[in-house]
PDB file of N, CA and C in Angstrom:
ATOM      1  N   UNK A   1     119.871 165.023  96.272  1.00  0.00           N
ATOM      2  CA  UNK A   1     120.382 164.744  94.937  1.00  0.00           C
ATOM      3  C   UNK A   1     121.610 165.604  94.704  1.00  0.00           C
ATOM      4  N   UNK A   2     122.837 165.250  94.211  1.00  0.00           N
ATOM      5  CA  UNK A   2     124.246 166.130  93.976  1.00  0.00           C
ATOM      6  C   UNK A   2     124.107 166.445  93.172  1.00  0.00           C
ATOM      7  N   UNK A   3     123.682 165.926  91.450  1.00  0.00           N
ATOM      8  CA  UNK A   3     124.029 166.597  90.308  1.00  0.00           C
ATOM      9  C   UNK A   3     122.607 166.535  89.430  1.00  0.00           C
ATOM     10  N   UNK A   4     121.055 166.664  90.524  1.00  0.00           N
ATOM     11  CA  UNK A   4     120.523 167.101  89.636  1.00  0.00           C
ATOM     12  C   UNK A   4     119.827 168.916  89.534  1.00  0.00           C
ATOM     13  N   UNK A   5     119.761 169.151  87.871  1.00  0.00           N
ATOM     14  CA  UNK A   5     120.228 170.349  88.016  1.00  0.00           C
ATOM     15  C   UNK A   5     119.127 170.934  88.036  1.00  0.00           C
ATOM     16  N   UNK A   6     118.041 170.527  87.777  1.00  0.00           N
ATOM     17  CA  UNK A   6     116.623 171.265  88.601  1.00  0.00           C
ATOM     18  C   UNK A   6     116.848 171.526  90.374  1.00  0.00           C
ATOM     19  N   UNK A   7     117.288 170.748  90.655  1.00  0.00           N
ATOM     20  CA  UNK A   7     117.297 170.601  92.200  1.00  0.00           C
ATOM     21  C   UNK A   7     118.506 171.780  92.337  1.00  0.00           C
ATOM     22  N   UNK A   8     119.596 172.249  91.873  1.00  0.00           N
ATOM     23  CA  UNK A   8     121.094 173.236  91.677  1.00  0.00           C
ATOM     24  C   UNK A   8     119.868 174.174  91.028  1.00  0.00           C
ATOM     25  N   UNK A   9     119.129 174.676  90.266  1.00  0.00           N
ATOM     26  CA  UNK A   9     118.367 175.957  90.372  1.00  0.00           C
ATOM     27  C   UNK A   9     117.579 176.401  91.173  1.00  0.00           C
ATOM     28  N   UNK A  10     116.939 175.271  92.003  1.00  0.00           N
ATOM     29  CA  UNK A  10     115.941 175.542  92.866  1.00  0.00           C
ATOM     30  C   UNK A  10     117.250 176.086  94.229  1.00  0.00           C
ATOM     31  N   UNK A  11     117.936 175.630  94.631  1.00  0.00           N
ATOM     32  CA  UNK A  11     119.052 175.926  95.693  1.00  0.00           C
ATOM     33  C   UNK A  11     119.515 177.396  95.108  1.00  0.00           C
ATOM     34  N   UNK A  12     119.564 177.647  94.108  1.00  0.00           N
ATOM     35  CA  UNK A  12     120.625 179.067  93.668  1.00  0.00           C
ATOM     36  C   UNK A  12     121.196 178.732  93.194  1.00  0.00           C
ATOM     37  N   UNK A  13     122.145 177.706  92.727  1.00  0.00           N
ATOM     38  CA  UNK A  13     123.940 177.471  92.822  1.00  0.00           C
ATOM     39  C   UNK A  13     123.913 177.312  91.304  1.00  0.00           C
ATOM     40  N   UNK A  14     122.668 177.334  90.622  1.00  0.00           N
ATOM     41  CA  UNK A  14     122.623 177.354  88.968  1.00  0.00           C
ATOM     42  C   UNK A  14     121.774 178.558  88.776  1.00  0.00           C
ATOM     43  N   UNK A  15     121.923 179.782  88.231  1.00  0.00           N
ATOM     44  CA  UNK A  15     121.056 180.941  87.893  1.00  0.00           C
ATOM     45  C   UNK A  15     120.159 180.366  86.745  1.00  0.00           C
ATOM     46  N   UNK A  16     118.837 181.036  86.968  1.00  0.00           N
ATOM     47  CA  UNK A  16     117.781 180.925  86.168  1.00  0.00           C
ATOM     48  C   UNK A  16     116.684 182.462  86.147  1.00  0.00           C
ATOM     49  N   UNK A  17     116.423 182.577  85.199  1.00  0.00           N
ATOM     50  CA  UNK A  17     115.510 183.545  85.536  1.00  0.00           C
ATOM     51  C   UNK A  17     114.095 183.042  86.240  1.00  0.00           C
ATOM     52  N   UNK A  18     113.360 182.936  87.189  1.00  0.00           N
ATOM     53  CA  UNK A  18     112.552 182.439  87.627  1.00  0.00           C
ATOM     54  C   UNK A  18     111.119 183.226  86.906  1.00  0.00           C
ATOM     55  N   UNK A  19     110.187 182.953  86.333  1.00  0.00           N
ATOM     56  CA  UNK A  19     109.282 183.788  85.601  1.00  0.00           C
ATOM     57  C   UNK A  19     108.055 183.768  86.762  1.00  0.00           C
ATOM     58  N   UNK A  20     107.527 182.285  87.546  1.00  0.00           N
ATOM     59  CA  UNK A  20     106.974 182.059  88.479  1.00  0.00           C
ATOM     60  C   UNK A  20     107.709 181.414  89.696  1.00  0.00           C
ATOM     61  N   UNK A  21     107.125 181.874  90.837  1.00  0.00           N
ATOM     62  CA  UNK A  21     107.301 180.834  91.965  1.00  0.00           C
ATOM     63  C   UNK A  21     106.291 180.589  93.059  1.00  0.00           C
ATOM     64  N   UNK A  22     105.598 179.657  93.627  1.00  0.00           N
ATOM     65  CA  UNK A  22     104.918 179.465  94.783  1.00  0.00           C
ATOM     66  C   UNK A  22     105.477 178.626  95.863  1.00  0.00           C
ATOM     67  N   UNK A  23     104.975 178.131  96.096  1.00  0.00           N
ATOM     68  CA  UNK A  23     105.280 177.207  97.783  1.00  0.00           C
ATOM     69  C   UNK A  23     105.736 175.917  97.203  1.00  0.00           C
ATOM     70  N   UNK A  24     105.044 175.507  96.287  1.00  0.00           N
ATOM     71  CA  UNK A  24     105.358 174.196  95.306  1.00  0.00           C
ATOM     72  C   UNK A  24     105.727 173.872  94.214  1.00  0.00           C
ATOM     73  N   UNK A  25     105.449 175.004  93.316  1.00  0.00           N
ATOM     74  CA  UNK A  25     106.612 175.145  92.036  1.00  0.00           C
ATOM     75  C   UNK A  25     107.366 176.410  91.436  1.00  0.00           C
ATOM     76  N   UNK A  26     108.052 175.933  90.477  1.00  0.00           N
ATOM     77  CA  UNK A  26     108.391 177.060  89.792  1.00  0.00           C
ATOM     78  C   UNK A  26     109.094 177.098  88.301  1.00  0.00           C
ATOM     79  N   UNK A  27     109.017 178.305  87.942  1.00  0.00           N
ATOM     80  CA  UNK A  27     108.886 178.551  86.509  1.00  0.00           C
ATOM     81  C   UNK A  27     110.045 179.024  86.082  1.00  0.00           C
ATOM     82  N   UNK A  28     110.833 178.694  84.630  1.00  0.00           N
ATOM     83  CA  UNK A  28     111.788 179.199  84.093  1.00  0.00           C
ATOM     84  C   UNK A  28     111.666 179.331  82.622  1.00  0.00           C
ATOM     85  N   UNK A  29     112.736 179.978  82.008  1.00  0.00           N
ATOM     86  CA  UNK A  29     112.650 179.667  80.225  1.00  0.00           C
ATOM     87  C   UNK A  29     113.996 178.489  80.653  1.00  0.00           C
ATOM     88  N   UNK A  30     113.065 177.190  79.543  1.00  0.00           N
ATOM     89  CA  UNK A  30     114.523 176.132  79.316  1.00  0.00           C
ATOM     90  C   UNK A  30     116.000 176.561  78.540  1.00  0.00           C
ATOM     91  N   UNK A  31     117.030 176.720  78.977  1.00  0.00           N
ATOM     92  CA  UNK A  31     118.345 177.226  78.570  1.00  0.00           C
ATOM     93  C   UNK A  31     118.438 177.136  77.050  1.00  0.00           C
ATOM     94  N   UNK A  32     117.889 175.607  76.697  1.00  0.00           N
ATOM     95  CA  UNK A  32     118.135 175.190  74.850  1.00  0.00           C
ATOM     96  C   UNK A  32     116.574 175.202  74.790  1.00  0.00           C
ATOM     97  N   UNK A  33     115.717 176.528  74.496  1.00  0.00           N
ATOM     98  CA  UNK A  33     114.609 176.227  73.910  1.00  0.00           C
ATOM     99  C   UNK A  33     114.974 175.867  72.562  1.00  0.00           C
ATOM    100  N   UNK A  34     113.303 175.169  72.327  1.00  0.00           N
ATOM    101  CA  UNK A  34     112.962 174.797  70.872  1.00  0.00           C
ATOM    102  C   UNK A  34     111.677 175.504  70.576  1.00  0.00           C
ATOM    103  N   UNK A  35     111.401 176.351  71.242  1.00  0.00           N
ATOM    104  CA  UNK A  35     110.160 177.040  70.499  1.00  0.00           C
ATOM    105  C   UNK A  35     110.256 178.189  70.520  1.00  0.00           C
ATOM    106  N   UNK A  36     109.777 179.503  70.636  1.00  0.00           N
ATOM    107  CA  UNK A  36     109.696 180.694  71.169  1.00  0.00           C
ATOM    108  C   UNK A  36     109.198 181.117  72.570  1.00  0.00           C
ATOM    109  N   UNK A  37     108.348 179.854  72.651  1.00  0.00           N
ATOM    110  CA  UNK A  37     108.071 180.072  74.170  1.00  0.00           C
ATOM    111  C   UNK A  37     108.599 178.755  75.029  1.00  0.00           C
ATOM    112  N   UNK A  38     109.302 178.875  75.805  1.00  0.00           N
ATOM    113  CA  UNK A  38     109.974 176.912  76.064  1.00  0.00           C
ATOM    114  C   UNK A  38     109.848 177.303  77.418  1.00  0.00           C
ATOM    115  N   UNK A  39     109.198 176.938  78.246  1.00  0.00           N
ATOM    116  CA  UNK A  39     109.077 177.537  79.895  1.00  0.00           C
ATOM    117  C   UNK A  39     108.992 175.925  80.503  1.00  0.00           C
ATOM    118  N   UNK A  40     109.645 175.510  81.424  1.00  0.00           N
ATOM    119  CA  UNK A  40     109.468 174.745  81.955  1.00  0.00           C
ATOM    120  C   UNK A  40     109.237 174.674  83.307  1.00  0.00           C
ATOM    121  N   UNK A  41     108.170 174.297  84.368  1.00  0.00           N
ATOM    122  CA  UNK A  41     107.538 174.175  85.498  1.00  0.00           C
ATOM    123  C   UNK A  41     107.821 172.864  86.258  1.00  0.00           C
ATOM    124  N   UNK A  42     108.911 173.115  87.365  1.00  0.00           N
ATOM    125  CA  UNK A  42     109.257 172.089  87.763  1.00  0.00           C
ATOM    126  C   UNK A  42     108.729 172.000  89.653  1.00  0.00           C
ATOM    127  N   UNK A  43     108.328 171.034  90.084  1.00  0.00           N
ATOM    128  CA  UNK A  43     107.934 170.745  91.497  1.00  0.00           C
ATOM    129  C   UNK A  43     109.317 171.194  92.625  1.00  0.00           C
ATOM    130  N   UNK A  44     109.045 171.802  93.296  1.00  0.00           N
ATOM    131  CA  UNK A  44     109.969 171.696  94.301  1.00  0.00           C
ATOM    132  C   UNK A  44     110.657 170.979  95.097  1.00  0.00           C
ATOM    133  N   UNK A  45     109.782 170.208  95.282  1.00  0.00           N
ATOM    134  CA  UNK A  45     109.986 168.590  95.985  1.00  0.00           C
ATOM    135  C   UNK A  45     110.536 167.822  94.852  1.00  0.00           C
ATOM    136  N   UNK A  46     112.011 167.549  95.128  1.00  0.00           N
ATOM    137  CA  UNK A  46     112.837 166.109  93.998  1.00  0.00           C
ATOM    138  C   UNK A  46     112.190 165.051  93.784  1.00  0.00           C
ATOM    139  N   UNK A  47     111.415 164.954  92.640  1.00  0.00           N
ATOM    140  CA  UNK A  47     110.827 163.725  92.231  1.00  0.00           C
ATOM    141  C   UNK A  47     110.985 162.898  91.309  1.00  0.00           C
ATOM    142  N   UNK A  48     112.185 161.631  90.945  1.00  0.00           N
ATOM    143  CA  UNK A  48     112.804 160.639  90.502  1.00  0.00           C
ATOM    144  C   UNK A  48     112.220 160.156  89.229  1.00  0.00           C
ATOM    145  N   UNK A  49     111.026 159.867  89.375  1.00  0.00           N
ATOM    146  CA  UNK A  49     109.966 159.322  88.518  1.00  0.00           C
ATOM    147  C   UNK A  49     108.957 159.687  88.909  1.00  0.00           C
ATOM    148  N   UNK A  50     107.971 160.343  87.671  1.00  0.00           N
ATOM    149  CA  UNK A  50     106.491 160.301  87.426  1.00  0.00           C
ATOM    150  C   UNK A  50     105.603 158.823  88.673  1.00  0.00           C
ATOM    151  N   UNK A  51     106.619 157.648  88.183  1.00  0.00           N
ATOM    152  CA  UNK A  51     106.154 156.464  89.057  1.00  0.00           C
ATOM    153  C   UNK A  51     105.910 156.530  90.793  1.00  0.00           C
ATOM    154  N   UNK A  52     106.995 157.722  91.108  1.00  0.00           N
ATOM    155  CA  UNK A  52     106.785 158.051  92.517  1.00  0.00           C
ATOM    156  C   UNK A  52     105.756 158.899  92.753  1.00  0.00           C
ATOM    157  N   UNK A  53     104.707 159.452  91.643  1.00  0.00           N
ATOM    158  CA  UNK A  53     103.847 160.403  91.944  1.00  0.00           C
ATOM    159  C   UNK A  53     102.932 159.595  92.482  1.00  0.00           C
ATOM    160  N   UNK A  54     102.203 159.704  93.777  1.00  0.00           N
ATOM    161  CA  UNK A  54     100.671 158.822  93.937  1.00  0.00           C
ATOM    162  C   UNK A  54     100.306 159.315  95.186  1.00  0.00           C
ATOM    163  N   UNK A  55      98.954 158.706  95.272  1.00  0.00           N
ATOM    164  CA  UNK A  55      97.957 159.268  95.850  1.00  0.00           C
ATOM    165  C   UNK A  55      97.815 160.583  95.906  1.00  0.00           C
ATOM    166  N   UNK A  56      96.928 161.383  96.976  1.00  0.00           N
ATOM    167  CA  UNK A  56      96.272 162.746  97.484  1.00  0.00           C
ATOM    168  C   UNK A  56      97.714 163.725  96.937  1.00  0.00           C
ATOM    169  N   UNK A  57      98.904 163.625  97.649  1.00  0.00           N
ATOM    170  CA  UNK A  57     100.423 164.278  96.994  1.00  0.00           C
ATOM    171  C   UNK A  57     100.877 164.420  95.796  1.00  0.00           C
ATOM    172  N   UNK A  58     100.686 163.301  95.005  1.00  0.00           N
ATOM    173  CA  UNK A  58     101.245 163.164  93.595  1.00  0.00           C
ATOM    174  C   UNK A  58      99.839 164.265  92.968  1.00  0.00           C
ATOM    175  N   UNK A  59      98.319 163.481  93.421  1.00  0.00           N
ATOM    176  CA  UNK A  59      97.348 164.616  92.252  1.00  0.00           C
ATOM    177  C   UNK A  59      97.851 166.338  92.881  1.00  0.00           C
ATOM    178  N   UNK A  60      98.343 166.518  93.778  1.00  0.00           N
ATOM    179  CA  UNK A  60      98.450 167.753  94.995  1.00  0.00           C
ATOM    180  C   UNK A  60      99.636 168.655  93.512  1.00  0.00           C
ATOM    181  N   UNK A  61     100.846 167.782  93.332  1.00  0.00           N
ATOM    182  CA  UNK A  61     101.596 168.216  92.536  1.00  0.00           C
ATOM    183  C   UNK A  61     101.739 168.529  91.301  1.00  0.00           C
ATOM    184  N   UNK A  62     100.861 167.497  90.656  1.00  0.00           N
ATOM    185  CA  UNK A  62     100.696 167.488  89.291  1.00  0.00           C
ATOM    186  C   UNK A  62      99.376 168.348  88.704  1.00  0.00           C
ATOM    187  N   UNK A  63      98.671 168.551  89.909  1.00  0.00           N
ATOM    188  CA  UNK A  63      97.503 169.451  89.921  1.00  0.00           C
ATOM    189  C   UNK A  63      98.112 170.802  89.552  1.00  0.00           C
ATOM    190  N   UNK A  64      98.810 171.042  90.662  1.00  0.00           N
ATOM    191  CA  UNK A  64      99.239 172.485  90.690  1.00  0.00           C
ATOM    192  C   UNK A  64     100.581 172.922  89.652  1.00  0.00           C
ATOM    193  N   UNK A  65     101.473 171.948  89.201  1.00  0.00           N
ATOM    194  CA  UNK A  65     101.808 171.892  87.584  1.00  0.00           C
ATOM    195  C   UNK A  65     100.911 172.528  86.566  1.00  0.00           C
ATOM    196  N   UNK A  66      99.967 171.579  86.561  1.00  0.00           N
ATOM    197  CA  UNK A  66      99.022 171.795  85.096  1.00  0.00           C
ATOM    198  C   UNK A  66      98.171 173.324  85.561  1.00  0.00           C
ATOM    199  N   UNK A  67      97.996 173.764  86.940  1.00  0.00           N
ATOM    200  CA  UNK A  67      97.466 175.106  86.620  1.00  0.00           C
ATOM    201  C   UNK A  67      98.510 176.146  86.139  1.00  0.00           C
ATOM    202  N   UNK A  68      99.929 175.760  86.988  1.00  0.00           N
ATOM    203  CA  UNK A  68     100.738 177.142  86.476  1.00  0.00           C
ATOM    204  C   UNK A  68     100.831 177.158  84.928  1.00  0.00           C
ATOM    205  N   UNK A  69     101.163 175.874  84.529  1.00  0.00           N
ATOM    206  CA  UNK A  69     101.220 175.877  82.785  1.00  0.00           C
ATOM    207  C   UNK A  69      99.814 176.706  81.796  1.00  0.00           C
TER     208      UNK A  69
END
């Protein structure tokens, strides 16, 4: 992907403070929060659409999402 910018933080080439990281995701504060706490947990692996999530991989990802949150 060239200009997406989850994928430019995960590379470096966009600074973020990283709050978490594992093998499969990782954690930031969103740049324009709207709350006091705005952390967003994104997969490592570039994933287009929710629609591309499936089978044993997709629950593998979205599993381990909903624990870091």
């Amino acid at each position: 992907m060239n200009y997406c910018i989850f994928c430019k933080i995960l590379n470096k080439e966009v600074p973020a403070e990283i709050l978490y990281e594992d093998d499969k995701v990782v954690a930031f504060p969103d740049i324009a929060q709207l709350a006091p706490v705005h952390v967003l947990i994104i997969p490592k692996e570039h994933i287009t659409s929710i629609n591309d999530l499936s089978g044993v991989v997709g629950e593998e990802i979205v599993g381990r999402l909903l624990m870091v949150a």
